[in-house]
Protein backbone atom coordinates (compact mmCIF):
# COMPACT_ATOMS: atom_id res chain seq x y z
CA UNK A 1 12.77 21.31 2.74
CA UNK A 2 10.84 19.88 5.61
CA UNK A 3 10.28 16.09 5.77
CA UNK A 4 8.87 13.50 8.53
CA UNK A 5 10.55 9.88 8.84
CA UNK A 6 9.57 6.66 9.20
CA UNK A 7 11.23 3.72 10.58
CA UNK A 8 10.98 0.86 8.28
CA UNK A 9 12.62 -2.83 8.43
CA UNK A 10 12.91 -3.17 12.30
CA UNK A 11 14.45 -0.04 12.25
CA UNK A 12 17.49 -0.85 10.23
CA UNK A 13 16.24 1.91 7.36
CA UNK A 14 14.66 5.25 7.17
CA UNK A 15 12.57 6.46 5.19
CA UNK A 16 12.46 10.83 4.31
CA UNK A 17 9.12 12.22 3.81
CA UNK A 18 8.91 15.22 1.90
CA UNK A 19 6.22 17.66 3.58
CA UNK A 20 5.90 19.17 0.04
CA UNK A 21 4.07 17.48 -2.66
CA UNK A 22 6.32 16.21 -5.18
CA UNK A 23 6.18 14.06 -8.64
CA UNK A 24 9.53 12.86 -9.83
CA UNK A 25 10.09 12.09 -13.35
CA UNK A 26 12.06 9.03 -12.97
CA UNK A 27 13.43 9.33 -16.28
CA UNK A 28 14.37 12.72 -15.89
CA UNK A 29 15.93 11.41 -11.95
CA UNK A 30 17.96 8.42 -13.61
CA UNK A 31 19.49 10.84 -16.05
CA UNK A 32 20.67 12.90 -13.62
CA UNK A 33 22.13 10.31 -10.92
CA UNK A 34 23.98 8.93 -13.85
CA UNK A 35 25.69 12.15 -14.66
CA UNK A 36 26.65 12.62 -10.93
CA UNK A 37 28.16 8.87 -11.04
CA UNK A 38 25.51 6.56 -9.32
CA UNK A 39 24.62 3.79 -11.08
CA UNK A 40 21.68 2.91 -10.71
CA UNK A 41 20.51 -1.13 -9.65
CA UNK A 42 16.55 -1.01 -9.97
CA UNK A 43 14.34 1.20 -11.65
CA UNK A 44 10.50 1.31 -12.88
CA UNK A 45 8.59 3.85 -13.16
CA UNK A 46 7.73 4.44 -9.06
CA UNK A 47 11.33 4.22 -7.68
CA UNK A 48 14.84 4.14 -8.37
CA UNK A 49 17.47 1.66 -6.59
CA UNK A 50 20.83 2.82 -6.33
CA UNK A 51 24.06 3.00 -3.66
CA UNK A 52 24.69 5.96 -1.83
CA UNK A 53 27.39 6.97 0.70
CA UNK A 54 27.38 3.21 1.34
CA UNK A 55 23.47 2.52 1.88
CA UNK A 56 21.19 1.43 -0.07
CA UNK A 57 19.09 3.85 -1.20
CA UNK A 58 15.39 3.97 -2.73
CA UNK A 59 14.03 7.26 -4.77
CA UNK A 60 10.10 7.05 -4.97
CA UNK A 61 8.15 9.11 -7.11
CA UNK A 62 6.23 10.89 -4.98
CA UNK A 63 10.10 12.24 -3.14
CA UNK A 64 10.28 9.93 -0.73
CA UNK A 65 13.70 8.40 -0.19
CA UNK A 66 14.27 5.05 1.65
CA UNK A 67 18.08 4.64 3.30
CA UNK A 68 19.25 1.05 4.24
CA UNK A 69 20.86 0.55 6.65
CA UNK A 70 20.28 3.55 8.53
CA UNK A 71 19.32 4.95 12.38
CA UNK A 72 20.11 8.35 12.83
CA UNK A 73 17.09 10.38 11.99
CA UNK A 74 18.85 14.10 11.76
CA UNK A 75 21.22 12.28 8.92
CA UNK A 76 18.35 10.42 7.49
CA UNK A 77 16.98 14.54 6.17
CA UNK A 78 20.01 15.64 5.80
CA UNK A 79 20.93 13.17 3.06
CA UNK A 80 17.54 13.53 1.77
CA UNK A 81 17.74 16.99 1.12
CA UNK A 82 21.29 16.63 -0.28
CA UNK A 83 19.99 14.26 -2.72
CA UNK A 84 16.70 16.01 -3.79
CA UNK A 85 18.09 19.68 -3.91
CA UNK A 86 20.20 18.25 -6.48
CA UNK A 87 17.36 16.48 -8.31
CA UNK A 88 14.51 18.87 -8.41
């Protein structure tokens, strides 16, 4: 997967953006983080709230994936492609 990032909140998060075009099926996404054990804390129909490793960490539709608190780019697509190999 390739992705760009953004630097979001005064650069305490990153945000993963997939280069592919993607449509998430949020139900279909919250079914599956449950399974693995992440509760989730938010979720509508454009994004899903949960914890991860210790950030917070926003799922939105389209793939991208917000982590808070967060600075290190290479990590920031790493865990972004951990999470959505495992989700797509």
């Amino acid at each position: 997967m390739r992705f760009t990032t953004m630097r979001l909140c005064g650069g305490e998060a990153l945000m993963a953006i997939s280069a592919d075009d993607l449509e998430l099926n949020m139900e279909e996404v919250s079914g599956r983080l449950g399974t693995m054990g992440f509760p989730i804390k938010q979720m509508d129909e454009m994004m899903i709230v949960l914890d991860w490793n210790g950030m917070e960490t926003t799922i939105y539709s389209p793939g991208k994936i917000m982590f808070f608190p967060l600075k290190d780019r290479s990590l920031c697509i790493r865990y972004a492609t951990e999470i959505l190999e495992k989700l797509i």
